[in-house]
Protein backbone atom coordinates (compact mmCIF):
# COMPACT_ATOMS: atom_id res chain seq x y z
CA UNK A 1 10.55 -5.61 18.81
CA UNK A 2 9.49 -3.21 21.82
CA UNK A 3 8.36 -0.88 19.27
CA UNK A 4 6.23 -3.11 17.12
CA UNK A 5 4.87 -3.59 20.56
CA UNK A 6 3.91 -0.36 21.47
CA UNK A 7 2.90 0.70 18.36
CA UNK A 8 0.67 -2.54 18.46
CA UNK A 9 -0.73 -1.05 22.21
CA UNK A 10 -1.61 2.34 20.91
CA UNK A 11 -2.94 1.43 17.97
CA UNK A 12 -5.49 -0.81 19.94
CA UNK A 13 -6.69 1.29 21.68
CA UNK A 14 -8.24 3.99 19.39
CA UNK A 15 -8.61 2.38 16.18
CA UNK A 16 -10.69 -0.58 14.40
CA UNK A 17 -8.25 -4.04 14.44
CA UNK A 18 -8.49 -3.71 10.56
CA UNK A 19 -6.20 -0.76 10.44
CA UNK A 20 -3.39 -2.46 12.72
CA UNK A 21 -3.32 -4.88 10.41
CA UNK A 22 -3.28 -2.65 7.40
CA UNK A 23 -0.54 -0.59 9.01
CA UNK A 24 1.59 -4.00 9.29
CA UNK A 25 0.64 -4.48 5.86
CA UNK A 26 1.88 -1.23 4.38
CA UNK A 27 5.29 -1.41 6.80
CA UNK A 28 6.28 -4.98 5.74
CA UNK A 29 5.49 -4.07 2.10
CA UNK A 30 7.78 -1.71 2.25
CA UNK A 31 10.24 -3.72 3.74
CA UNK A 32 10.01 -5.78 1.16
CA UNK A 33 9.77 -3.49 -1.53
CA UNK A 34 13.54 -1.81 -0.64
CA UNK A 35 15.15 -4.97 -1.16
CA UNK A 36 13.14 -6.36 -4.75
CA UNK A 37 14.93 -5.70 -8.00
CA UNK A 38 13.85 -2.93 -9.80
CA UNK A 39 11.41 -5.07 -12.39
CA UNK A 40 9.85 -6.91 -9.28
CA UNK A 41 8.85 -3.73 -7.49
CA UNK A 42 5.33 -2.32 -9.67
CA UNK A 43 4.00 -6.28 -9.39
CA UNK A 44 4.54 -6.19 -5.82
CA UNK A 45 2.58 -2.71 -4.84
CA UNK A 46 -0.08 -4.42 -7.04
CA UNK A 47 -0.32 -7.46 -5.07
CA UNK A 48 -0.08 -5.98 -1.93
CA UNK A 49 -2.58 -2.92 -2.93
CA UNK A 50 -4.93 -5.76 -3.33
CA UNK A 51 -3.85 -7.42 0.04
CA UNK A 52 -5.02 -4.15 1.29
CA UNK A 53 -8.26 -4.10 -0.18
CA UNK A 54 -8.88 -7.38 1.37
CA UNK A 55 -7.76 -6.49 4.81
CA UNK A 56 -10.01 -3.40 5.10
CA UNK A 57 -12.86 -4.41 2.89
CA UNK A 58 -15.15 -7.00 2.95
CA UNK A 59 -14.65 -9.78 0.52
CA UNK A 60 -17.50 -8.84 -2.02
CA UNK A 61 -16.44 -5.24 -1.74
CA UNK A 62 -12.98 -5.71 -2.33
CA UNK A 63 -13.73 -7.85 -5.99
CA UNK A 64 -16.49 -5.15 -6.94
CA UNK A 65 -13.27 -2.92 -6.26
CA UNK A 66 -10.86 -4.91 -8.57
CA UNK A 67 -13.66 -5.27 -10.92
CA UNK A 68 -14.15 -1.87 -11.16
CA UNK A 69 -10.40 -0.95 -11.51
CA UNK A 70 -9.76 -3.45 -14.09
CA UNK A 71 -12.38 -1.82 -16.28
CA UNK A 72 -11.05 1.52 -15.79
CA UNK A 73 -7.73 0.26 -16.67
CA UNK A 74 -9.27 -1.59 -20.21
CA UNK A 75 -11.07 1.84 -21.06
CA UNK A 76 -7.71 3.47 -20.60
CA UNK A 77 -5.27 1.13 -22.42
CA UNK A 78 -7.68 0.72 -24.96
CA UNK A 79 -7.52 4.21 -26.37
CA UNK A 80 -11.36 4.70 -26.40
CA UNK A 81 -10.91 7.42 -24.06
């Protein structure tokens, strides 16, 4: 707890709030992700690699992103490339 605390202090004070919160993102995730079974685990960075494009991005940003991303992941799985 007292280092969630100071971590949370320094943090503060030279960087934007968006990367504390990103930071707790990533840590919890991975928390998280230790204790999933094995098929759970790709899903889960999915989901929370979009959590994190919501947290840092704005919200029209972050769907252009996904948008993006899912058409680079059609072209792929297609076979056109």
């Amino acid at each position: 707890m007292w280092a969630a605390r100071a971590v949370r202090e320094r943090v503060g004070e030279h960087e934007e709030p968006a990367f504390a919160v990103l930071a707790y993102l990533i840590v919890g995730g991975f928390c998280v992700h230790y204790w999933l079974p094995f098929a759970w685990k790709e899903p889960f960075y999915i989901l929370l690699s979009v959590a994190g494009a919501f947290a840092m991005l704005q919200p029209a940003t972050a769907v252009l992103l996904l948008v993006a991303s899912l058409g680079l992941y059609g072209i792929v799985a297609s076979g056109l490339s």
